[in-house]
PDB file of N, CA and C in Angstrom:
ATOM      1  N   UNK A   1      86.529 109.155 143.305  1.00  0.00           N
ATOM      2  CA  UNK A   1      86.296 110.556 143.513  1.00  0.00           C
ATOM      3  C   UNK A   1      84.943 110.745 144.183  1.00  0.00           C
ATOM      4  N   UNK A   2      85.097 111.667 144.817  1.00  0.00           N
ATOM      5  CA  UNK A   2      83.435 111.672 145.755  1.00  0.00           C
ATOM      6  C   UNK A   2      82.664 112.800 145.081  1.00  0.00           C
ATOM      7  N   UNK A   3      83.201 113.621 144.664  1.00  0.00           N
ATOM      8  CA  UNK A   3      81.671 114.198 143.518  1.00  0.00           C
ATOM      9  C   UNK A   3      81.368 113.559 142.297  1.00  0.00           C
ATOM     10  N   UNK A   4      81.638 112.676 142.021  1.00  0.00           N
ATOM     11  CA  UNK A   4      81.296 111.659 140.912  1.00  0.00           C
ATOM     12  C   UNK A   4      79.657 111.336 141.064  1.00  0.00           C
ATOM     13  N   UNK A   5      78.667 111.252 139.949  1.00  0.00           N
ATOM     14  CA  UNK A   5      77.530 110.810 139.878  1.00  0.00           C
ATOM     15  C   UNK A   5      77.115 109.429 140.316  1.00  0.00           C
ATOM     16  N   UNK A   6      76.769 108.782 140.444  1.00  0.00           N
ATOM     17  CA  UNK A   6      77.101 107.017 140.926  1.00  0.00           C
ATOM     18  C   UNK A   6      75.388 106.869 140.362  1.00  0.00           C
ATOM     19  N   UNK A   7      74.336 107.589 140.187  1.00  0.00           N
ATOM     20  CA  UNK A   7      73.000 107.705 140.075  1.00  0.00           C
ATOM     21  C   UNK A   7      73.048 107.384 138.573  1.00  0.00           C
ATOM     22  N   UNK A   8      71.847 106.426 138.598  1.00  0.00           N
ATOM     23  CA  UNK A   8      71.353 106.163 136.645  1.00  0.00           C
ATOM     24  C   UNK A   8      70.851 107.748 136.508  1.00  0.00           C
ATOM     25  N   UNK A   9      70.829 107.831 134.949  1.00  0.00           N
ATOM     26  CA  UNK A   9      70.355 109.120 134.466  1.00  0.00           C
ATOM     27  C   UNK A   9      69.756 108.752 133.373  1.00  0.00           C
ATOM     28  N   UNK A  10      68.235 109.537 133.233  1.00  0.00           N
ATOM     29  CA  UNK A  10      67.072 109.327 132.203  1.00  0.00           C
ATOM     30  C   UNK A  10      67.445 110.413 131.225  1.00  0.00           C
ATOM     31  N   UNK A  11      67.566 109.256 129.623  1.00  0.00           N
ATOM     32  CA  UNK A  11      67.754 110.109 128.518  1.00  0.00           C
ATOM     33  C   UNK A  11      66.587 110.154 128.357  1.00  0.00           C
ATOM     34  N   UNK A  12      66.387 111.644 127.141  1.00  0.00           N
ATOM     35  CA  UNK A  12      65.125 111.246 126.278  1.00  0.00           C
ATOM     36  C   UNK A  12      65.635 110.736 125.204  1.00  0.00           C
ATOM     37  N   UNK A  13      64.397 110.176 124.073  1.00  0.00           N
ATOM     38  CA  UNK A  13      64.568 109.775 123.085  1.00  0.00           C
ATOM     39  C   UNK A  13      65.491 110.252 122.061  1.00  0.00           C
ATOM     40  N   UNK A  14      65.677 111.503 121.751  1.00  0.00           N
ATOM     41  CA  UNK A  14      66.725 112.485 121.237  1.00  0.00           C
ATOM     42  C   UNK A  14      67.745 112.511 121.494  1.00  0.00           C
ATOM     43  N   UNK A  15      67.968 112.205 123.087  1.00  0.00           N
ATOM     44  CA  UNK A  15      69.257 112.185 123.160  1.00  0.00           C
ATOM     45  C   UNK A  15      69.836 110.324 123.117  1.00  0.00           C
ATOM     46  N   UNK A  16      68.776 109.258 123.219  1.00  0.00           N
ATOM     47  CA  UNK A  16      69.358 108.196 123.126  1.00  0.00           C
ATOM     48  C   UNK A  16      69.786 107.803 121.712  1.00  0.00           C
ATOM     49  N   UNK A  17      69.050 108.486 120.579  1.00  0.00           N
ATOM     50  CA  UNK A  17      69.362 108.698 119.558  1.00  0.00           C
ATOM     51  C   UNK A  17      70.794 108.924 118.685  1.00  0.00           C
ATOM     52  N   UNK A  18      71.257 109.982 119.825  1.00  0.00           N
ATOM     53  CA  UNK A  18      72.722 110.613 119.765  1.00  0.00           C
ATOM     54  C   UNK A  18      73.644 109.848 120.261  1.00  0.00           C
ATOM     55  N   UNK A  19      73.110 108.738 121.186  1.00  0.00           N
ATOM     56  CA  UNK A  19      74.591 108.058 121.885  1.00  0.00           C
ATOM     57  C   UNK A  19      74.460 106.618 121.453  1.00  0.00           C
ATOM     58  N   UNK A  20      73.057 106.242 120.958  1.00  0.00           N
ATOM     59  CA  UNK A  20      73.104 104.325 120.416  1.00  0.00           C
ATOM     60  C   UNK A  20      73.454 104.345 119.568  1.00  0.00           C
ATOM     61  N   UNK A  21      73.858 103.083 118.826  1.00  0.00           N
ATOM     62  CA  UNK A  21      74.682 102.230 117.996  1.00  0.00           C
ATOM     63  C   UNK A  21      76.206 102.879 118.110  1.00  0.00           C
ATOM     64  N   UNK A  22      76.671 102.687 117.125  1.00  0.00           N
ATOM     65  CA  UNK A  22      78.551 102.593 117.179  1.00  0.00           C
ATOM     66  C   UNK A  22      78.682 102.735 115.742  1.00  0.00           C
ATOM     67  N   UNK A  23      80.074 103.119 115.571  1.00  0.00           N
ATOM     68  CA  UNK A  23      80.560 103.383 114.177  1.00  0.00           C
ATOM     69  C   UNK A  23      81.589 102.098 114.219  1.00  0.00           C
ATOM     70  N   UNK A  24      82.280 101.200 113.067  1.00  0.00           N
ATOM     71  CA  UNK A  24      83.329 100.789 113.034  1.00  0.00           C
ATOM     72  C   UNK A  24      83.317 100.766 111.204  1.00  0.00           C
ATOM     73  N   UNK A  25      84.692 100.737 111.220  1.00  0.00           N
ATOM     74  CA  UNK A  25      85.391 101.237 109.975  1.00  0.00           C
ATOM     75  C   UNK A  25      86.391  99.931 109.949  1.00  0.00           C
ATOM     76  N   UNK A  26      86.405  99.175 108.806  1.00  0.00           N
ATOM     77  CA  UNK A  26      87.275  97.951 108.187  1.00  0.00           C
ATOM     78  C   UNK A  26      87.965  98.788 106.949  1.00  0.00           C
ATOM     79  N   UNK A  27      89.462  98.820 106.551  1.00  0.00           N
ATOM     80  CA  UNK A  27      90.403  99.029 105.732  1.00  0.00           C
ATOM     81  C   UNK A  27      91.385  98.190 105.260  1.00  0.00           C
ATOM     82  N   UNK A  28      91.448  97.311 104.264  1.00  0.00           N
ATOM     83  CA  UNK A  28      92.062  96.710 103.687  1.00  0.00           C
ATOM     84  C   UNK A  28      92.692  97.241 101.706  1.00  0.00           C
ATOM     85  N   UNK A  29      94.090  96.557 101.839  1.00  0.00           N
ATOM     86  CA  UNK A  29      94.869  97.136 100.815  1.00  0.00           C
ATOM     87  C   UNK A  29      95.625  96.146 100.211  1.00  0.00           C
ATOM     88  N   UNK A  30      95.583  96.061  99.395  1.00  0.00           N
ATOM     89  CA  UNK A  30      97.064  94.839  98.594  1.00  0.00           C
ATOM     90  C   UNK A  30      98.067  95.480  97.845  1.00  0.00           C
ATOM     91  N   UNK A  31      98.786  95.465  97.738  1.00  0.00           N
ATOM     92  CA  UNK A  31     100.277  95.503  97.151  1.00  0.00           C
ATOM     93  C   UNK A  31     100.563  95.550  95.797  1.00  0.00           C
ATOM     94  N   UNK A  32     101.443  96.338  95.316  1.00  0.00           N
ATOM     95  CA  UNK A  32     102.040  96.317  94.280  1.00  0.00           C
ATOM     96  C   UNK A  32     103.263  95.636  93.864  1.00  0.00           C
ATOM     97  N   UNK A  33     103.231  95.307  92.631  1.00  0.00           N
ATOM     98  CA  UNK A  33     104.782  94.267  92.444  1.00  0.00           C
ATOM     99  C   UNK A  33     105.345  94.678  91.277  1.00  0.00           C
ATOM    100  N   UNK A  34     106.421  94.165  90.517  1.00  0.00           N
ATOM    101  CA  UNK A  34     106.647  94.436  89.833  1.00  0.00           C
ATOM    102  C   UNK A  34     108.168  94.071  89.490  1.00  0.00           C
ATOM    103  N   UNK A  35     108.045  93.103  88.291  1.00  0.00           N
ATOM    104  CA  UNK A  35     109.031  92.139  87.865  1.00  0.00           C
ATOM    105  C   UNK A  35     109.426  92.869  86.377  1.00  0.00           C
ATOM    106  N   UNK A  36     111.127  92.516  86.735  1.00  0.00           N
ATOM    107  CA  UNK A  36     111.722  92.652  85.186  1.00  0.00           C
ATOM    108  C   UNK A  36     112.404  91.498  84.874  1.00  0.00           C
ATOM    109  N   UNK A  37     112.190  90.855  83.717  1.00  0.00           N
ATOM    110  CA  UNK A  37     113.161  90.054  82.773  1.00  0.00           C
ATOM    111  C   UNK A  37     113.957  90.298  81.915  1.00  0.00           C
ATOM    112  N   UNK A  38     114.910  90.134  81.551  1.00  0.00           N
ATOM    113  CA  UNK A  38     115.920  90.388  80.054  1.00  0.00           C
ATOM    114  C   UNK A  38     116.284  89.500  80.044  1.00  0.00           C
ATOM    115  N   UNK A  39     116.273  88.750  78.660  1.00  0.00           N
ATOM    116  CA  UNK A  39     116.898  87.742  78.021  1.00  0.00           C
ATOM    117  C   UNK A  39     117.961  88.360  76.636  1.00  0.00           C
ATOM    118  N   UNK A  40     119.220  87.257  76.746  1.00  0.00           N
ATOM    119  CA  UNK A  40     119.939  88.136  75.587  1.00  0.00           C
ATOM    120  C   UNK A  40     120.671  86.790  75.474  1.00  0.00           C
ATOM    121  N   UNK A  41     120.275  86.915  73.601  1.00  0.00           N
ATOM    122  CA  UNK A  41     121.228  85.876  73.312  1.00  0.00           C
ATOM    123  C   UNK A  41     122.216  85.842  72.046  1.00  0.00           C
ATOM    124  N   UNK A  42     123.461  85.545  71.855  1.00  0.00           N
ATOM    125  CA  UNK A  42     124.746  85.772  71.352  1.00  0.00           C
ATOM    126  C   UNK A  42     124.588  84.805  70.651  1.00  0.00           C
ATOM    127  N   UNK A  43     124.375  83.906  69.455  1.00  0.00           N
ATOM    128  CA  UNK A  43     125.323  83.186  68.420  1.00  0.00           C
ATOM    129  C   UNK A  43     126.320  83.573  67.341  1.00  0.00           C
ATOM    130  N   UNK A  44     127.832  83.157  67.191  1.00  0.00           N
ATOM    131  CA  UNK A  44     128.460  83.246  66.575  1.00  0.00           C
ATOM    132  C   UNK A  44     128.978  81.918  65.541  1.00  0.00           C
ATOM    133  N   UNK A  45     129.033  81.932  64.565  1.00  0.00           N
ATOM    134  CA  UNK A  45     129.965  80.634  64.181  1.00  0.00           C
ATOM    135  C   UNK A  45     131.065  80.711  63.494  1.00  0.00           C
ATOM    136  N   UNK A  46     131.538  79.763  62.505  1.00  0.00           N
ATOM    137  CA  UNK A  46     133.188  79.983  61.808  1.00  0.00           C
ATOM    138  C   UNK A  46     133.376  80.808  60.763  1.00  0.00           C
ATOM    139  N   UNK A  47     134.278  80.317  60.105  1.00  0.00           N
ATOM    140  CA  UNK A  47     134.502  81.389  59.260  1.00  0.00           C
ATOM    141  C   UNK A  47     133.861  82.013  58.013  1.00  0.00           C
ATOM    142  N   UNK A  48     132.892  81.901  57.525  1.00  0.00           N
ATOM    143  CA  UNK A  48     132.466  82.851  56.550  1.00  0.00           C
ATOM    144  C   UNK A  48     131.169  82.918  57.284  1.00  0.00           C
ATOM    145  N   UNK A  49     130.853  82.548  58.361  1.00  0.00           N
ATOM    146  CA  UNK A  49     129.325  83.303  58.540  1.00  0.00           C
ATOM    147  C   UNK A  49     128.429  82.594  60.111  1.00  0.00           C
ATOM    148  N   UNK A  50     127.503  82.725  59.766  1.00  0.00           N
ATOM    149  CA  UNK A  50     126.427  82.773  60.891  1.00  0.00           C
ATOM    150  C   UNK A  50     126.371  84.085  62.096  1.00  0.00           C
ATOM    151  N   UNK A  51     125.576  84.786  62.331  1.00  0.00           N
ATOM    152  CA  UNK A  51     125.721  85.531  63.574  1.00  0.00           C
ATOM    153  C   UNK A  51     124.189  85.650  63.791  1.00  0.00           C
ATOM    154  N   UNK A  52     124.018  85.702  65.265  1.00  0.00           N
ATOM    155  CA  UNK A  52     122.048  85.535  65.461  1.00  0.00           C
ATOM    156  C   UNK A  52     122.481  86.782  66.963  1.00  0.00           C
ATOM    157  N   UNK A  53     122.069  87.350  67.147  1.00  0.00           N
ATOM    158  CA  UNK A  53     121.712  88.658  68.139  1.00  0.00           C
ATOM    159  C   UNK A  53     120.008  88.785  68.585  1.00  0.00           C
ATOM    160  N   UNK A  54     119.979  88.131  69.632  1.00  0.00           N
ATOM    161  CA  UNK A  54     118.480  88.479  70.013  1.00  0.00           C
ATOM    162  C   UNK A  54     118.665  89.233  71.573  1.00  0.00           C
ATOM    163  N   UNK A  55     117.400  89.818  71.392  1.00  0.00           N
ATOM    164  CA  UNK A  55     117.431  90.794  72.618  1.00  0.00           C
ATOM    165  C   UNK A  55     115.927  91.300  73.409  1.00  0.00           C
ATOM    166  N   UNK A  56     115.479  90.528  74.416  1.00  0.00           N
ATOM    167  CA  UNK A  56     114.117  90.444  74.965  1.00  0.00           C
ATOM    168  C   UNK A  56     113.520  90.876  76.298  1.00  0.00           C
ATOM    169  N   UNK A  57     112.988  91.560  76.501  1.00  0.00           N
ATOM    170  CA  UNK A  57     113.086  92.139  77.934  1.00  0.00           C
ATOM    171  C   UNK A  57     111.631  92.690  77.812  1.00  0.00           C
ATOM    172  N   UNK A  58     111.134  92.158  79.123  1.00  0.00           N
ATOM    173  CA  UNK A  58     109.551  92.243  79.464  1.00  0.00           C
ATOM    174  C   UNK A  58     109.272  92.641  80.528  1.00  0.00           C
ATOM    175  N   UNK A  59     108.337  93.313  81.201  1.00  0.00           N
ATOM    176  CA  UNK A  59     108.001  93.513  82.295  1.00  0.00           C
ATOM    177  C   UNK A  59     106.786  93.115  83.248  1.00  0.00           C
ATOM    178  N   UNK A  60     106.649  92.798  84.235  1.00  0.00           N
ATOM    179  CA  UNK A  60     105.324  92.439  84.659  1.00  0.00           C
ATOM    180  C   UNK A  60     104.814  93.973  86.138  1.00  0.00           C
ATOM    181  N   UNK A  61     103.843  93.848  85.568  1.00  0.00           N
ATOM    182  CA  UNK A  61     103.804  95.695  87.048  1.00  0.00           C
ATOM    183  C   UNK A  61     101.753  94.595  87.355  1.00  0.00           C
ATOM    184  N   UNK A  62     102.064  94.416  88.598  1.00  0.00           N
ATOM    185  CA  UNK A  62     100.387  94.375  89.195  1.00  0.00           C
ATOM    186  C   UNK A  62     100.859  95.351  90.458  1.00  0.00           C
ATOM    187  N   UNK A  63      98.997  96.091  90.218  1.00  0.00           N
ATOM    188  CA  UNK A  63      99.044  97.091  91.442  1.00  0.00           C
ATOM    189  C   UNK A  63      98.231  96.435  92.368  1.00  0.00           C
ATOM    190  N   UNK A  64      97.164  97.461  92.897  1.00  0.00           N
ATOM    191  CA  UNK A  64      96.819  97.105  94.382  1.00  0.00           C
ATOM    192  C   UNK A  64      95.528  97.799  93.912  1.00  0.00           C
ATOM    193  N   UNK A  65      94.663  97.271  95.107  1.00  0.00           N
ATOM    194  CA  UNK A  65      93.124  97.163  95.370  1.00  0.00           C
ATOM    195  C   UNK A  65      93.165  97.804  96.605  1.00  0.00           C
ATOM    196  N   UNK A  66      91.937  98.662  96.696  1.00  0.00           N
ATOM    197  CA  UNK A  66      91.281  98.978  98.257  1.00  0.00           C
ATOM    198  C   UNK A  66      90.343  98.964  98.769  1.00  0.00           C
ATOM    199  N   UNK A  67      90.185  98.627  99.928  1.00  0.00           N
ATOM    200  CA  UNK A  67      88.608  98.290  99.907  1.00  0.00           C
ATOM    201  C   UNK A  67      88.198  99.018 101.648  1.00  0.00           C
ATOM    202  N   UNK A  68      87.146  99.554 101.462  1.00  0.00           N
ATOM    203  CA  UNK A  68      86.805 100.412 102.699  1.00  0.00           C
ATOM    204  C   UNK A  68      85.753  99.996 103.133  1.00  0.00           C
ATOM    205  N   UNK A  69      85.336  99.643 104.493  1.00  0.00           N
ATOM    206  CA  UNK A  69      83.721  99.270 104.581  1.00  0.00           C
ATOM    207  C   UNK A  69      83.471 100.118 105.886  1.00  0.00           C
ATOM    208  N   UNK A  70      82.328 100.566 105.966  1.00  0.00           N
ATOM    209  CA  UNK A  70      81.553 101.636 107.133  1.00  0.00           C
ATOM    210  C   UNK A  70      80.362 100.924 107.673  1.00  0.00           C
ATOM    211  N   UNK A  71      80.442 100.542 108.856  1.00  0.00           N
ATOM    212  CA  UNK A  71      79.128  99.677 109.993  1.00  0.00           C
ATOM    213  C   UNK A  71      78.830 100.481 110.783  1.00  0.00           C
ATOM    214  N   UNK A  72      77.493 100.509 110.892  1.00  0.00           N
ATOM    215  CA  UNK A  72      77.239 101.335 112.352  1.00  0.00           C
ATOM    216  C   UNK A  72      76.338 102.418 111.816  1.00  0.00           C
ATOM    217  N   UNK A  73      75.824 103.155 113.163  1.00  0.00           N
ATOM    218  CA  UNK A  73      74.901 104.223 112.512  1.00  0.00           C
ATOM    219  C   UNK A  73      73.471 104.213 112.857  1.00  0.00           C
ATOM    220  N   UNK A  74      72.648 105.031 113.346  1.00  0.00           N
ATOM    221  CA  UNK A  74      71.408 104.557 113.860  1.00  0.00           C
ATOM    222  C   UNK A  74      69.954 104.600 112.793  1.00  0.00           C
ATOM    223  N   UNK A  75      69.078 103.969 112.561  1.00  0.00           N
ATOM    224  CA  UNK A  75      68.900 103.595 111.428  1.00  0.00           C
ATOM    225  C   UNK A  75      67.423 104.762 111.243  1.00  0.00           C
ATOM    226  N   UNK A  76      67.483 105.797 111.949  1.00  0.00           N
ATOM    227  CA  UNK A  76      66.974 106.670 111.415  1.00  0.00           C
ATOM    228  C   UNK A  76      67.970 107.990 110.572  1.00  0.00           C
ATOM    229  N   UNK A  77      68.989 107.509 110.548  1.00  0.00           N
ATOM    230  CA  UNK A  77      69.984 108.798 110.072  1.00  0.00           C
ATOM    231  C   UNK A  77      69.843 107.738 108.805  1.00  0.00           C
ATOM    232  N   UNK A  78      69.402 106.782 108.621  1.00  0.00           N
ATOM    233  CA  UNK A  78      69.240 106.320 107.031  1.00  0.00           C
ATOM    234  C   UNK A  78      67.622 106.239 106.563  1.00  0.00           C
ATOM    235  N   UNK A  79      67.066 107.074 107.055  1.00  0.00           N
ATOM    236  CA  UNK A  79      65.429 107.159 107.138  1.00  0.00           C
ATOM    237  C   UNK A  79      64.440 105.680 107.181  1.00  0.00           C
ATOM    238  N   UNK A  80      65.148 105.132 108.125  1.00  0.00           N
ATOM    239  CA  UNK A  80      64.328 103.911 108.222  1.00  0.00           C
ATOM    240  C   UNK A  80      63.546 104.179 109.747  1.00  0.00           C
ATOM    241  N   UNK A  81      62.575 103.528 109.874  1.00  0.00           N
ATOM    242  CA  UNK A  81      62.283 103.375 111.372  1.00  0.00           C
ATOM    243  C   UNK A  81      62.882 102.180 112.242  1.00  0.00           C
ATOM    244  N   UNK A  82      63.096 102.282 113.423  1.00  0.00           N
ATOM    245  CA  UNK A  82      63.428 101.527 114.612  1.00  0.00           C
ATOM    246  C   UNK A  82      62.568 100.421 114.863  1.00  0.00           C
TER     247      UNK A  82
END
């Protein structure tokens, strides 16, 4: 384009302020699970007796973690000097 600037341009300090460093943002997450068991168990025997009835059921539940991290930033917006 021919009205385009092509010329360096002098910030001041204020404004180099406003445009140095960079932001970046890391997001990480893990998963949830979640297990069922049942166990079941039947004994019978002959004739005048024995009977056993068991009945067991457990669950396992893991959740999830998050983790956020924030870089960047010019290190007078954290009141340090340059």
């Amino acid at each position: 384009m021919l009205d385009e600037n092509q010329g360096a341009i002098e910030l001041a300090n204020e404004e180099l302020d406003m445009v140095a460093g960079g932001f970046n943002f890391f997001f990480a997450a893990t998963f949830f699970e979640q297990s069922d068991r049942v166990i079941l168990q039947n004994t019978q025997s002959g004739p005048s007796g024995s009977s056993t009835s068991s009945l067991i059921a457990t669950r396992d539940i893991r959740t999830f973690a998050i983790q956020g991290l924030f870089l960047g930033d010019t290190p007078s917006q954290f009141g340090q000097s340059s």
